[in-house]
N, C-alpha and C. Protein backbone atom coordinates (compact mmCIF):
# COMPACT_ATOMS: atom_id res chain seq x y z
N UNK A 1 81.53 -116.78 -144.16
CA UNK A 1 81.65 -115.59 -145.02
C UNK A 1 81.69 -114.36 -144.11
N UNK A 2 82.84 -113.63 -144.86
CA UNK A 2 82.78 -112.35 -143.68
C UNK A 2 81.68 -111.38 -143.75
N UNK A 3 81.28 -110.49 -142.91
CA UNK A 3 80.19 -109.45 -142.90
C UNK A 3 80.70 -108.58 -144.10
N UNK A 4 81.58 -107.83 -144.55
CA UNK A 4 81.86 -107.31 -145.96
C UNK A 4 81.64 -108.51 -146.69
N UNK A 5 81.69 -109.52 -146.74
CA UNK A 5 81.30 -110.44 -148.25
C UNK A 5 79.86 -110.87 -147.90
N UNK A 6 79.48 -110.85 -146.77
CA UNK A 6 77.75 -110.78 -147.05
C UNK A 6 76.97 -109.43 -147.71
N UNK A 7 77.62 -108.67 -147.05
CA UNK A 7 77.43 -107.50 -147.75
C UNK A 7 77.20 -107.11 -148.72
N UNK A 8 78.36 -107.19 -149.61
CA UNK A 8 78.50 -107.28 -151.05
C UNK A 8 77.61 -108.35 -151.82
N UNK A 9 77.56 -109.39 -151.56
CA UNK A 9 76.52 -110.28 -152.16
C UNK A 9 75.30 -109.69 -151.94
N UNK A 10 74.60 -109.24 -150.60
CA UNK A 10 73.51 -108.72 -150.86
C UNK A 10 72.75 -107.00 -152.06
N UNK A 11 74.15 -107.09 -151.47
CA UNK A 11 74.53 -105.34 -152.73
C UNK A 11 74.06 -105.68 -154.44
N UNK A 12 75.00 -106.83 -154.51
CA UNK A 12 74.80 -107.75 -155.82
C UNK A 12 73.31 -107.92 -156.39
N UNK A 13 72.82 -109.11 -155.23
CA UNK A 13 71.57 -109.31 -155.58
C UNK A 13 70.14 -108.05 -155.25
N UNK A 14 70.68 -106.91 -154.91
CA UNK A 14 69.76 -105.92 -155.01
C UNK A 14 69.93 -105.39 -156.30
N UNK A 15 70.84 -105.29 -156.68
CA UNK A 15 71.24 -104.48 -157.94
C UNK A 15 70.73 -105.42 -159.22
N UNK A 16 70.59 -106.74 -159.36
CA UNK A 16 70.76 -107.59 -160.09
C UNK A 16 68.81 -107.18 -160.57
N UNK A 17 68.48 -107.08 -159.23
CA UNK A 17 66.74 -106.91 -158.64
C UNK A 17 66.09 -105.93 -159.83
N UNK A 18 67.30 -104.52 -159.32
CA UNK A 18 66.95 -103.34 -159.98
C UNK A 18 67.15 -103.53 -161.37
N UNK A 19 67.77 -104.28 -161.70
CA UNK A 19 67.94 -104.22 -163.57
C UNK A 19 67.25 -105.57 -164.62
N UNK A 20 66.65 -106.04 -163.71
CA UNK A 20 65.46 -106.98 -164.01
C UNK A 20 64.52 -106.32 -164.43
N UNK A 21 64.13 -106.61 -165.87
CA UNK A 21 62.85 -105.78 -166.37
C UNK A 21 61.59 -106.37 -165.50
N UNK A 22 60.87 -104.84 -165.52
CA UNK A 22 59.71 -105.13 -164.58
C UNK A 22 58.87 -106.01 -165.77
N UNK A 23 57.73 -106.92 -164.75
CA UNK A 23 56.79 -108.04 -165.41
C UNK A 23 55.75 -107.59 -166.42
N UNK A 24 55.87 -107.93 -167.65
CA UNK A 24 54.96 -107.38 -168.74
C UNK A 24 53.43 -107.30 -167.72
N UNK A 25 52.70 -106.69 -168.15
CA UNK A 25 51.25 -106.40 -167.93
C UNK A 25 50.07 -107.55 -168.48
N UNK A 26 49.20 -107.82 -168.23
CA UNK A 26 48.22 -108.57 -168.63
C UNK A 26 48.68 -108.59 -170.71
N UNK A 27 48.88 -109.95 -170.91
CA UNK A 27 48.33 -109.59 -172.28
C UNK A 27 47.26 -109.48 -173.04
N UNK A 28 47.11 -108.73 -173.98
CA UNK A 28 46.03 -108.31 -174.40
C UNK A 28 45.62 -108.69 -176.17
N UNK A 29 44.41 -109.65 -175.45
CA UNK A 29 43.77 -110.29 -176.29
C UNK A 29 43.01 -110.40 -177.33
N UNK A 30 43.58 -109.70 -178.72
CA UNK A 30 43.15 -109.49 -180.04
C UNK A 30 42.34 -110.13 -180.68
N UNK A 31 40.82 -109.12 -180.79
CA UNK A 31 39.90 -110.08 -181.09
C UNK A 31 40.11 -109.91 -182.71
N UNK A 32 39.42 -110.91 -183.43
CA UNK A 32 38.61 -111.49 -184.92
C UNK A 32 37.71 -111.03 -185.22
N UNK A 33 37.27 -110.58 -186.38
CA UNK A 33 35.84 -110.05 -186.71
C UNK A 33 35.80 -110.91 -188.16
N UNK A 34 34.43 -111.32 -188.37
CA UNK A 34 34.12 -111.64 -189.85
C UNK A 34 33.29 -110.70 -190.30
N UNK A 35 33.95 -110.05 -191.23
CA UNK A 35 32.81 -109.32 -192.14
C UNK A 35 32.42 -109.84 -193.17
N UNK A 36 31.15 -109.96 -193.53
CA UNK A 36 30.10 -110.75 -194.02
C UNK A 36 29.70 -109.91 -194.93
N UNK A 37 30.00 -110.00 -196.58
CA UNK A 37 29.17 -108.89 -197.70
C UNK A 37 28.83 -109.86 -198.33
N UNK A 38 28.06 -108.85 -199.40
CA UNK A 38 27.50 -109.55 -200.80
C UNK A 38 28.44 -110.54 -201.73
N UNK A 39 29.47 -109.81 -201.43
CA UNK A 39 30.92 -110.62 -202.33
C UNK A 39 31.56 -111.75 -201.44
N UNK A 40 31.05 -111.93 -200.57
CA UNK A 40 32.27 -113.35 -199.68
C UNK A 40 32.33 -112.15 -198.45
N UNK A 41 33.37 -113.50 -197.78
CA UNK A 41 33.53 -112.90 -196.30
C UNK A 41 35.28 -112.77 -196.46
N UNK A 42 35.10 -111.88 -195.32
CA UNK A 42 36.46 -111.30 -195.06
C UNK A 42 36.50 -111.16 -193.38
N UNK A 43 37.56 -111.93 -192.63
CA UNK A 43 37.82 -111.96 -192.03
C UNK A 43 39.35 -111.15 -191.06
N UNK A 44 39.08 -110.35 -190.42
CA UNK A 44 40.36 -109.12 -189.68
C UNK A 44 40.79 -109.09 -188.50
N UNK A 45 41.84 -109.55 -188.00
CA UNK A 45 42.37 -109.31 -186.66
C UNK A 45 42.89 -107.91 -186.52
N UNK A 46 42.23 -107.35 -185.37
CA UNK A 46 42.16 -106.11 -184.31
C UNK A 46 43.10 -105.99 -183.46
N UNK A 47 43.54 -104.87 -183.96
CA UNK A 47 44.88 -104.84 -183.38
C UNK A 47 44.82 -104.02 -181.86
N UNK A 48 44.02 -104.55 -180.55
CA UNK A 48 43.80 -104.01 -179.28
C UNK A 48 44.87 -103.84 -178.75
N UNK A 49 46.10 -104.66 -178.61
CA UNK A 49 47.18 -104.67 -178.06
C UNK A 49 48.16 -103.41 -178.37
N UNK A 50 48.64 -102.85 -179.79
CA UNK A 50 49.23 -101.80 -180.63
C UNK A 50 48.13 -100.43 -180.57
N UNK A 51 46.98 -100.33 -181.13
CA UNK A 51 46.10 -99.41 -181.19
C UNK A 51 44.65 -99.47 -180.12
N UNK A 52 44.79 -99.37 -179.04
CA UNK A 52 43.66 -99.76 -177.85
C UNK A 52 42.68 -98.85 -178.72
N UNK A 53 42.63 -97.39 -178.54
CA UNK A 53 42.08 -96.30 -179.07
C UNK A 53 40.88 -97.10 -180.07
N UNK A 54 41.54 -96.78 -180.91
CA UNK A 54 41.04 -96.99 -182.20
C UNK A 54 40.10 -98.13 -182.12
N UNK A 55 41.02 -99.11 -181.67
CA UNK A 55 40.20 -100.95 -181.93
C UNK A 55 39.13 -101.09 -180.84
N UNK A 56 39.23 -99.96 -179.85
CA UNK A 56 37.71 -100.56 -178.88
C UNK A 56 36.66 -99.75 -179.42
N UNK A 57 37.06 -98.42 -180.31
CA UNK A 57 35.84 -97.79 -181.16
C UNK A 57 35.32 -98.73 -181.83
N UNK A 58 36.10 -99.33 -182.94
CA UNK A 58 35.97 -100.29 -183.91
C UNK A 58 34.97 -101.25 -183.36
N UNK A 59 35.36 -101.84 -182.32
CA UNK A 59 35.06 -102.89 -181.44
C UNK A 59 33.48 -102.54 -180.95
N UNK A 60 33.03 -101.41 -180.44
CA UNK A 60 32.37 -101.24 -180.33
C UNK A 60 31.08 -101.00 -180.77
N UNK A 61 31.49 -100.61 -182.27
CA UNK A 61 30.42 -100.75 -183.04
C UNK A 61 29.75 -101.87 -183.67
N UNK A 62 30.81 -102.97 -183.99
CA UNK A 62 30.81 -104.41 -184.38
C UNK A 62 29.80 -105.19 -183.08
N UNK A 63 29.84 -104.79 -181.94
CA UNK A 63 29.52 -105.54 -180.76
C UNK A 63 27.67 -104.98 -180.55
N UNK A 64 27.78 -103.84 -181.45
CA UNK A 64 26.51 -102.91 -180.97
C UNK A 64 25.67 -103.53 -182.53
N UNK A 65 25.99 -104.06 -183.20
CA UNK A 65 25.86 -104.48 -184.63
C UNK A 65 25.20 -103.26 -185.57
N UNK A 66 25.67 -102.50 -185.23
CA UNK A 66 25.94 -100.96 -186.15
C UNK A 66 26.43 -101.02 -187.49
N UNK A 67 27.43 -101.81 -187.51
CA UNK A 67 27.57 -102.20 -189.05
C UNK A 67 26.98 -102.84 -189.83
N UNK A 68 26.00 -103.49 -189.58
CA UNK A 68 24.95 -104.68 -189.83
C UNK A 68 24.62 -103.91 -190.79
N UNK A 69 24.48 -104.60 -192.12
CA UNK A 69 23.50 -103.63 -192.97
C UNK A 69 23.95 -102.22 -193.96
N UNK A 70 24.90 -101.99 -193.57
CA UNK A 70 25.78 -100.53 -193.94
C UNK A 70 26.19 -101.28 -195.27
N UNK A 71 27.18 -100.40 -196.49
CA UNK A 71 27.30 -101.01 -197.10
C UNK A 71 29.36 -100.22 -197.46
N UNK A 72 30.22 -101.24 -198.45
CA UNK A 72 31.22 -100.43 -198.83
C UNK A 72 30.52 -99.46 -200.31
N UNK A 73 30.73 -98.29 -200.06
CA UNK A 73 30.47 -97.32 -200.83
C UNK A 73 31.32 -96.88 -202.06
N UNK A 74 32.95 -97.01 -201.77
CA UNK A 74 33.85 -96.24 -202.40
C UNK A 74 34.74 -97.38 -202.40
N UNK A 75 35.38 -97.43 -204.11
CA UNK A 75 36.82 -97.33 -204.12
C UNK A 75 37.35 -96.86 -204.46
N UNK A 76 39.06 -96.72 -204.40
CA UNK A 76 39.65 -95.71 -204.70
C UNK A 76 40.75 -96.14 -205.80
N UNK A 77 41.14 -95.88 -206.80
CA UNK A 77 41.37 -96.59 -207.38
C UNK A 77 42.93 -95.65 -208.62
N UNK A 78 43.89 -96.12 -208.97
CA UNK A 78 44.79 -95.65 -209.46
C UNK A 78 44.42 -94.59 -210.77
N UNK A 79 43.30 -95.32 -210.84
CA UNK A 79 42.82 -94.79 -212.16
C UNK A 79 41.88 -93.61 -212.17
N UNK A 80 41.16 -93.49 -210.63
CA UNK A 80 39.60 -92.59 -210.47
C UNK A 80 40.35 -91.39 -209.42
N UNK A 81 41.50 -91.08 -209.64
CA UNK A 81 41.87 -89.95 -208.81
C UNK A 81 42.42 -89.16 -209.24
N UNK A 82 42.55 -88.83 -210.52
CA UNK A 82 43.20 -88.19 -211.33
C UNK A 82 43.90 -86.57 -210.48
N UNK A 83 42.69 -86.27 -210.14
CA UNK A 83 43.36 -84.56 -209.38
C UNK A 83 43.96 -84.81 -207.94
N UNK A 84 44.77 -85.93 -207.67
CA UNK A 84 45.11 -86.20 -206.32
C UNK A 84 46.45 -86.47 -206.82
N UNK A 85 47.72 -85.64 -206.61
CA UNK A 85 48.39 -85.98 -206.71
C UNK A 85 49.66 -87.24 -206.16
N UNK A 86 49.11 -87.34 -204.94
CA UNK A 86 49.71 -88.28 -204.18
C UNK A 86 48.28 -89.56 -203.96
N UNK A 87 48.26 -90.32 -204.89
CA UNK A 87 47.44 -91.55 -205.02
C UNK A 87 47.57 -92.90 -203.96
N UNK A 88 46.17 -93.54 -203.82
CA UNK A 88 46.02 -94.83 -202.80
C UNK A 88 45.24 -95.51 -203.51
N UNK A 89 45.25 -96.93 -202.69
CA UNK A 89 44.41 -97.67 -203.51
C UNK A 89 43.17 -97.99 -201.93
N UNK A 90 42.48 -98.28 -202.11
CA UNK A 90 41.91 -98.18 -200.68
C UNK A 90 40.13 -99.33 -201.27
N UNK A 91 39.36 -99.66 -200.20
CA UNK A 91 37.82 -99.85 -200.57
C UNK A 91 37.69 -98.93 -199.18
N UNK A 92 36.56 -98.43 -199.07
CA UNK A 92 35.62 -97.94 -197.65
C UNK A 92 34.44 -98.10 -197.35
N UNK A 93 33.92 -98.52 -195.71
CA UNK A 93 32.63 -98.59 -195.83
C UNK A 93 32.06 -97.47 -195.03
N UNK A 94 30.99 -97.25 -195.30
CA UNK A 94 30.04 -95.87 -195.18
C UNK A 94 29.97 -96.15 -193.51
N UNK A 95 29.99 -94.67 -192.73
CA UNK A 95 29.97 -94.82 -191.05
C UNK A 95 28.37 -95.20 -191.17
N UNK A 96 28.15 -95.51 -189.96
CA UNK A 96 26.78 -95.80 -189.52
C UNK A 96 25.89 -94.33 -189.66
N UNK A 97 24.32 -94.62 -188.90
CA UNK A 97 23.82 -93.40 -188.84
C UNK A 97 24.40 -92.51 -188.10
N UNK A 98 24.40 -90.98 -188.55
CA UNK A 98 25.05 -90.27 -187.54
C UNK A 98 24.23 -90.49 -185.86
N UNK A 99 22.98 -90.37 -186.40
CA UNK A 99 22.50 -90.65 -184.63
C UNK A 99 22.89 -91.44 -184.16
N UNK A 100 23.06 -92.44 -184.56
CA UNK A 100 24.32 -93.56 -183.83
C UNK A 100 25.06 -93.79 -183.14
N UNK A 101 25.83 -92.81 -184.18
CA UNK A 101 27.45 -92.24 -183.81
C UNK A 101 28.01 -92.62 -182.33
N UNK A 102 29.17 -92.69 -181.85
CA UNK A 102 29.55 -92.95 -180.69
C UNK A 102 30.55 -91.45 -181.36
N UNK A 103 30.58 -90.78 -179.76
CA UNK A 103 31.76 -89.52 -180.03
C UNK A 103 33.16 -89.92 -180.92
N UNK A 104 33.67 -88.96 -181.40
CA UNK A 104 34.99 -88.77 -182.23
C UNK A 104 36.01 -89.46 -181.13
N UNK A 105 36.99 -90.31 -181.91
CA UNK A 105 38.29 -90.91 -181.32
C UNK A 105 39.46 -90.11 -181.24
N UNK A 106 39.97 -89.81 -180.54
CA UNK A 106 41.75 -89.31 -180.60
C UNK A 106 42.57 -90.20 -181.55
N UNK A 107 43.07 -89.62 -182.25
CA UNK A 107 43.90 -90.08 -183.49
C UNK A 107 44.98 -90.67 -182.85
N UNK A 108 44.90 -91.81 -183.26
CA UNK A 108 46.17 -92.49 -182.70
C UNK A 108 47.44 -92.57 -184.19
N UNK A 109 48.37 -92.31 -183.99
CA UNK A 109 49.55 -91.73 -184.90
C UNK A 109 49.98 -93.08 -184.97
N UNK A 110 50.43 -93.48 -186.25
CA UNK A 110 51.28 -94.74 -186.43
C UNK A 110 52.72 -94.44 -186.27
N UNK A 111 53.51 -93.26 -185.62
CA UNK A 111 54.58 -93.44 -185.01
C UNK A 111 54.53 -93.94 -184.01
N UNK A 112 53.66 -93.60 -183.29
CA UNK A 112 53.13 -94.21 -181.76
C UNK A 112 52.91 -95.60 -181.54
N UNK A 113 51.99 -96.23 -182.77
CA UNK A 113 51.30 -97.69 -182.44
C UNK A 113 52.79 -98.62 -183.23
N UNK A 114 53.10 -97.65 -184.31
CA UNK A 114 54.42 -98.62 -184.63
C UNK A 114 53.93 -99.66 -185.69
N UNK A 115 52.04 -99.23 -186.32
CA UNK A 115 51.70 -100.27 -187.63
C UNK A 115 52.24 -99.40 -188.94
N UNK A 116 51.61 -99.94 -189.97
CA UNK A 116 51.48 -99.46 -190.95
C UNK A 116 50.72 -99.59 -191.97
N UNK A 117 50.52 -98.75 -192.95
CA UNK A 117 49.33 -99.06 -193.85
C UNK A 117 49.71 -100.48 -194.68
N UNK A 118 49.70 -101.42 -194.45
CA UNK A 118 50.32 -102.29 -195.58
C UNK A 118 49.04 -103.17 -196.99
N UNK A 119 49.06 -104.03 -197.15
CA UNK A 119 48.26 -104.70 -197.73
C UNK A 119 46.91 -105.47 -196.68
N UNK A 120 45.53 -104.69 -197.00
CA UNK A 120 45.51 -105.35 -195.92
C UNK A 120 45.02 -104.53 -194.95
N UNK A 121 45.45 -104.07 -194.68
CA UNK A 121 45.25 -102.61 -193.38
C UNK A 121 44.00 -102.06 -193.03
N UNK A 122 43.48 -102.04 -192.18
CA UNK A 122 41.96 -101.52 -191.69
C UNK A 122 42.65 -100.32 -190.97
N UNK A 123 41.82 -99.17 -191.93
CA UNK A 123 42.20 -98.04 -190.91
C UNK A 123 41.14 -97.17 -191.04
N UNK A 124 40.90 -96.25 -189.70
CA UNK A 124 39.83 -95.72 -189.77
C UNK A 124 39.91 -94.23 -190.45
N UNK A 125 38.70 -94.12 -191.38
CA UNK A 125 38.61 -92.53 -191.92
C UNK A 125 38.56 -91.58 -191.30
N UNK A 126 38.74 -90.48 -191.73
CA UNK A 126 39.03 -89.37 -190.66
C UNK A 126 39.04 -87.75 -191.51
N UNK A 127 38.48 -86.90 -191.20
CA UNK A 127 38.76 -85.34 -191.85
C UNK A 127 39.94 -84.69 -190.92
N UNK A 128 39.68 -83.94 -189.96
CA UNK A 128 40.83 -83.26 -189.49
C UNK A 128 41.43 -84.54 -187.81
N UNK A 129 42.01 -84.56 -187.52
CA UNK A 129 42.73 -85.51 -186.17
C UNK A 129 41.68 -85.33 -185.69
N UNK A 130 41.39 -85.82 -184.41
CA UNK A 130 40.68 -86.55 -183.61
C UNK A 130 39.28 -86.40 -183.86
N UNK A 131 38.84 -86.88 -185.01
CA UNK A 131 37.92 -86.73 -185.76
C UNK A 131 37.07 -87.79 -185.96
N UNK A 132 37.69 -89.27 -185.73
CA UNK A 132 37.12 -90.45 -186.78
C UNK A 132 36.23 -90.64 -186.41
N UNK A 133 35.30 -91.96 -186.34
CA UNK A 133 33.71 -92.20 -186.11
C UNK A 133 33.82 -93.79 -186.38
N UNK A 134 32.48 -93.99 -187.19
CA UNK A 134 32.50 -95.29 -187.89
C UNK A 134 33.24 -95.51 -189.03
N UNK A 135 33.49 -94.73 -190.21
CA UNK A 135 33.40 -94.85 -191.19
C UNK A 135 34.78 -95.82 -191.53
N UNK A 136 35.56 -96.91 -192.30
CA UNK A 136 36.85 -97.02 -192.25
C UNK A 136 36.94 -97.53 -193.72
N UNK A 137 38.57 -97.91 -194.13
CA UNK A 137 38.99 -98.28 -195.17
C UNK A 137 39.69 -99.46 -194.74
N UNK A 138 40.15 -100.58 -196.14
CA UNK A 138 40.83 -101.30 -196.40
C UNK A 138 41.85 -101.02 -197.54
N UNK A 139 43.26 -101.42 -196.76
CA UNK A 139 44.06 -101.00 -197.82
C UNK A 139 44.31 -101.99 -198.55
N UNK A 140 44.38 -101.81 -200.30
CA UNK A 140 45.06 -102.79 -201.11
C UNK A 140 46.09 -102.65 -201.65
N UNK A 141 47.10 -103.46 -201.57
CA UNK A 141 48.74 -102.93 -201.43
C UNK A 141 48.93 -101.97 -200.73
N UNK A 142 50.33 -102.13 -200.02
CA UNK A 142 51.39 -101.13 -199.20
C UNK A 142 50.81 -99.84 -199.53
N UNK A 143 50.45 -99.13 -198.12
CA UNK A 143 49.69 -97.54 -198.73
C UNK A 143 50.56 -96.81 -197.88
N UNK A 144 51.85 -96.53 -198.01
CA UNK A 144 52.96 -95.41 -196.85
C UNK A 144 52.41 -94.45 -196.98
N UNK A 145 51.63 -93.70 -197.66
CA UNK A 145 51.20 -92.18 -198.07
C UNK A 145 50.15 -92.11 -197.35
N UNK A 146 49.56 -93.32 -196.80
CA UNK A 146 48.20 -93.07 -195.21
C UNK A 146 49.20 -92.92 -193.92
N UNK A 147 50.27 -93.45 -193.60
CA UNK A 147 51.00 -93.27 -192.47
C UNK A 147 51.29 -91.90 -192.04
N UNK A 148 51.78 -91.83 -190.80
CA UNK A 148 51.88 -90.28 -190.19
C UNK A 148 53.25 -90.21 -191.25
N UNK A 149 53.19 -88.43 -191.08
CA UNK A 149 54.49 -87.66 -192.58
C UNK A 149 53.86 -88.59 -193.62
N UNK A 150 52.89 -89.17 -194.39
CA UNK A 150 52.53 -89.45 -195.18
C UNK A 150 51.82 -88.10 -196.05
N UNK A 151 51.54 -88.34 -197.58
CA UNK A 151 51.35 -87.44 -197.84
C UNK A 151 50.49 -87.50 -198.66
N UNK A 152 49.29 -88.25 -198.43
CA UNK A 152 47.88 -88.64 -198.70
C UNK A 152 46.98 -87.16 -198.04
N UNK A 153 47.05 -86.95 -196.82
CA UNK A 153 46.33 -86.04 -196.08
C UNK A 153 47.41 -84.58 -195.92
N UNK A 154 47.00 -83.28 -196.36
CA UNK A 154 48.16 -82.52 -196.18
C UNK A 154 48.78 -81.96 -194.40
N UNK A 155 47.79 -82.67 -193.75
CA UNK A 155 47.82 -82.21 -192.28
C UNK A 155 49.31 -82.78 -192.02
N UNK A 156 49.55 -84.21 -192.84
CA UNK A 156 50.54 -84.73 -191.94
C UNK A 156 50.68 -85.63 -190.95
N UNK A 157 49.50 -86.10 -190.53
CA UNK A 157 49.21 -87.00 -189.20
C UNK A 157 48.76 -88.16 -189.65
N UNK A 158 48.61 -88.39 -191.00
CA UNK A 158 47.75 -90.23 -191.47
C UNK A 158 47.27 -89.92 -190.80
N UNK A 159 46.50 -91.64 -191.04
CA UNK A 159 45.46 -92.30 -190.36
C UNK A 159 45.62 -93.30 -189.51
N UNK A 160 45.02 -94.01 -188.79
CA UNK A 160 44.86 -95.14 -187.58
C UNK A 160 44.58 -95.67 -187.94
N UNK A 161 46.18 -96.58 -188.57
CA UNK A 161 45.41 -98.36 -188.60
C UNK A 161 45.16 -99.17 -187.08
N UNK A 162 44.28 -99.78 -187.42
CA UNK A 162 43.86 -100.59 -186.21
C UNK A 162 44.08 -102.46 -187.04
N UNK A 163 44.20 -102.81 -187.70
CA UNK A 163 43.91 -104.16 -188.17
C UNK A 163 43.97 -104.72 -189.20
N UNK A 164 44.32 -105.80 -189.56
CA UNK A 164 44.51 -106.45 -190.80
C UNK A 164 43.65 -107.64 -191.33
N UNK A 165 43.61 -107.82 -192.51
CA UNK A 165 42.71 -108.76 -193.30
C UNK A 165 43.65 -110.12 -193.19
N UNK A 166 43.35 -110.90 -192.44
CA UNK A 166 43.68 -112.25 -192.24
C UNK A 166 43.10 -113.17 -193.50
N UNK A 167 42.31 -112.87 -194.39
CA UNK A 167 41.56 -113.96 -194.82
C UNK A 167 40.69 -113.44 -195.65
N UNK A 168 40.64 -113.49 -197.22
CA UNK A 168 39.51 -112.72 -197.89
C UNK A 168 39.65 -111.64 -198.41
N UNK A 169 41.42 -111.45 -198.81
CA UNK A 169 42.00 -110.47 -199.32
C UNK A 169 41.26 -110.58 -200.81
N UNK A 170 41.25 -111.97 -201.61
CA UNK A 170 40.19 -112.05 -202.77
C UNK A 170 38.92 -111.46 -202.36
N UNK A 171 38.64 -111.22 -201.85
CA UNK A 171 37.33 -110.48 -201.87
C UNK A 171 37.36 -108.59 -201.86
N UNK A 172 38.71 -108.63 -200.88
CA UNK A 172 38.57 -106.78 -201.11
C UNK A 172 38.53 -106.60 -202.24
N UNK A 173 39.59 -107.81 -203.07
CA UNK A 173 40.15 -106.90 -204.44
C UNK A 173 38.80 -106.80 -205.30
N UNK A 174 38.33 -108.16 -205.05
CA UNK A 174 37.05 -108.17 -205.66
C UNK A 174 36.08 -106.77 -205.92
N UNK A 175 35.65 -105.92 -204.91
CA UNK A 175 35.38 -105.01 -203.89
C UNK A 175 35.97 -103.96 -204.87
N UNK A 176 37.06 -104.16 -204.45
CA UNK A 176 37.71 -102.90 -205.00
C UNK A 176 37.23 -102.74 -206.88
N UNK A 177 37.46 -103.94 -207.81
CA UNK A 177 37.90 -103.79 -208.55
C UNK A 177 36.11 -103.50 -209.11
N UNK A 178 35.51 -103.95 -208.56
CA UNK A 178 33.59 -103.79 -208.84
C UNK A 178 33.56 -102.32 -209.74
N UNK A 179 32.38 -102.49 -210.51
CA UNK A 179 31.93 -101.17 -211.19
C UNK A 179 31.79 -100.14 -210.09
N UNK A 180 32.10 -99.02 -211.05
CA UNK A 180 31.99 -97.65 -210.01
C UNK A 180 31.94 -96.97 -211.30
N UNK A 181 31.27 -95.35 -210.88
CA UNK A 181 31.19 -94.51 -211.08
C UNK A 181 32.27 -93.20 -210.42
N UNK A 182 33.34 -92.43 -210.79
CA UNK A 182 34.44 -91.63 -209.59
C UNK A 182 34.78 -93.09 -208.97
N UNK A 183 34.61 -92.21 -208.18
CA UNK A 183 34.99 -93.36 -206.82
C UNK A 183 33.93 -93.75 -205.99
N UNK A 184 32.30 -93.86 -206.79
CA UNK A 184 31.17 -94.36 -206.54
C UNK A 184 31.26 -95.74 -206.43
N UNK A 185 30.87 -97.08 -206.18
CA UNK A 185 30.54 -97.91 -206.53
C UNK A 185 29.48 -98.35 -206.76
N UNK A 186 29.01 -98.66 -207.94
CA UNK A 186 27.70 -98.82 -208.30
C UNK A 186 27.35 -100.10 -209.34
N UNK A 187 26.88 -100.93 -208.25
CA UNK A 187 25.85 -100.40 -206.71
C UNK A 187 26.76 -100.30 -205.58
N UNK A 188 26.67 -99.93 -204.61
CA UNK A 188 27.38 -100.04 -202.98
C UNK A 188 27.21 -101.44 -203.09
N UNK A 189 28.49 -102.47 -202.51
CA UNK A 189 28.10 -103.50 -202.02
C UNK A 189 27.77 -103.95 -200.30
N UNK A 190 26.91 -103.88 -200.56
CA UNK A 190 26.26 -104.79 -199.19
C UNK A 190 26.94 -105.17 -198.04
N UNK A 191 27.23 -104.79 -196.76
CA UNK A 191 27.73 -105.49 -195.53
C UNK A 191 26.86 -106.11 -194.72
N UNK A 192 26.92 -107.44 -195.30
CA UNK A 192 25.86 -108.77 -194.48
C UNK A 192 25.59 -108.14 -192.60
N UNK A 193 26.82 -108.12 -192.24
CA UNK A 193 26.95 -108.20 -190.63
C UNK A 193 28.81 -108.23 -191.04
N UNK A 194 28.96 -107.42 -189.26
CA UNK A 194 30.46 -107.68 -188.83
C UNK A 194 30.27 -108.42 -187.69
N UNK A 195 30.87 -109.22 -187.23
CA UNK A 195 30.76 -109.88 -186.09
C UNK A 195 32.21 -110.46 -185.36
N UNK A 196 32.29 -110.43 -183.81
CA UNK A 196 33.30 -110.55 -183.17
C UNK A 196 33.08 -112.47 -183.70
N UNK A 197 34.72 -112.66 -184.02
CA UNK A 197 34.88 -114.25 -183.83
C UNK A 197 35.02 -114.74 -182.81
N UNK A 198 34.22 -116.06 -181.89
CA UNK A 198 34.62 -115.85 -180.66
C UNK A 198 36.07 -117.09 -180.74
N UNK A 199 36.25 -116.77 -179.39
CA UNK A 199 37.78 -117.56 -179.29
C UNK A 199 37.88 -118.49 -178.98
């Protein structure tokens, strides 16, 4: 082979080099949680891989057993929102003690993570952006009006889903559909324990 056709072949296989996608990164290993209430268990995969942010807050409190004991407080319901013009269907459970608290999260935008509120959806509560804490919801049915340009919150930014209900969707509804008062539930039902599933 002549020195121009070694050449060129090596030209080739440099170039070939350069347009080879570089090697994905460690993958990242989405843990399980069982949440444990008065009504049955419900079981949620954490979405660490899409929403890091969010799911090692989450994560963190589950691991610190902060949720132990807390209870879901609220649902929200088609029927108990009358002065809201843009309606959800949602359950939520109450944040931990504030002394507790681990600092406020940076709002992670679901244009960014690329989820969505769907059926299902664990996303964390929030007043103004980078605001959230403990406190979170479960969505029941497709909730687009929690997503960023959603028009649940007038800011515009949704909320951060982090995770979905794998298992025990009969039980949110359950949850959801329980006596309430507004959007009281009464009584609060009970959160046994959250706990990481191990792998």
């Amino acid at each position: 082979m002549s020195g121009r056709a070694v050449a060129a072949a090596a030209l080739l296989v440099a170039l070939s080099l350069a347009a080879a996608p570089a090697p994905d990164g460690p993958a990242v290993s989405n843990p399980r949680v069982l949440i444990r209430t008065e009504m049955g268990d419900i079981t949620a995969e954490i979405y660490a891989d899409r929403a890091p942010i969010t799911a090692t807050n989450f994560m963190r409190y589950v691991d610190t057993g902060l949720y132990d004991g807390t209870v879901f407080f609220r649902t929200v319901t088609l029927e108990n929102q009358k002065s809201q013009e843009v309606k959800i269907e949602v359950i939520q459970a109450e944040g931990v003690d504030e002394k507790k608290e681990f600092p406020p999260i940076k709002l992670e935008r679901t244009f960014a993570t690329g989820l969505h509120h769907l059926d299902g959806t664990l996303s964390m509560a929030r007043a103004e952006p980078d605001s959230a804490t403990s406190s979170f919801s479960i969505c029941v049915n497709d909730q687009p009006a929690l997503d960023f340009d959603g028009k649940r919150n007038k800011d515009g930014h949704g909320f951060a889903a982090f995770g979905r209900v794998t298992a025990g969707m009969n039980v949110v509804r359950k949850i959801h559909e329980a006596p309430h008062q507004g959007q009281m539930l009464t009584p609060p039902v009970k959160i046994i324990s959250v706990k990481r599933i191990a792998e």
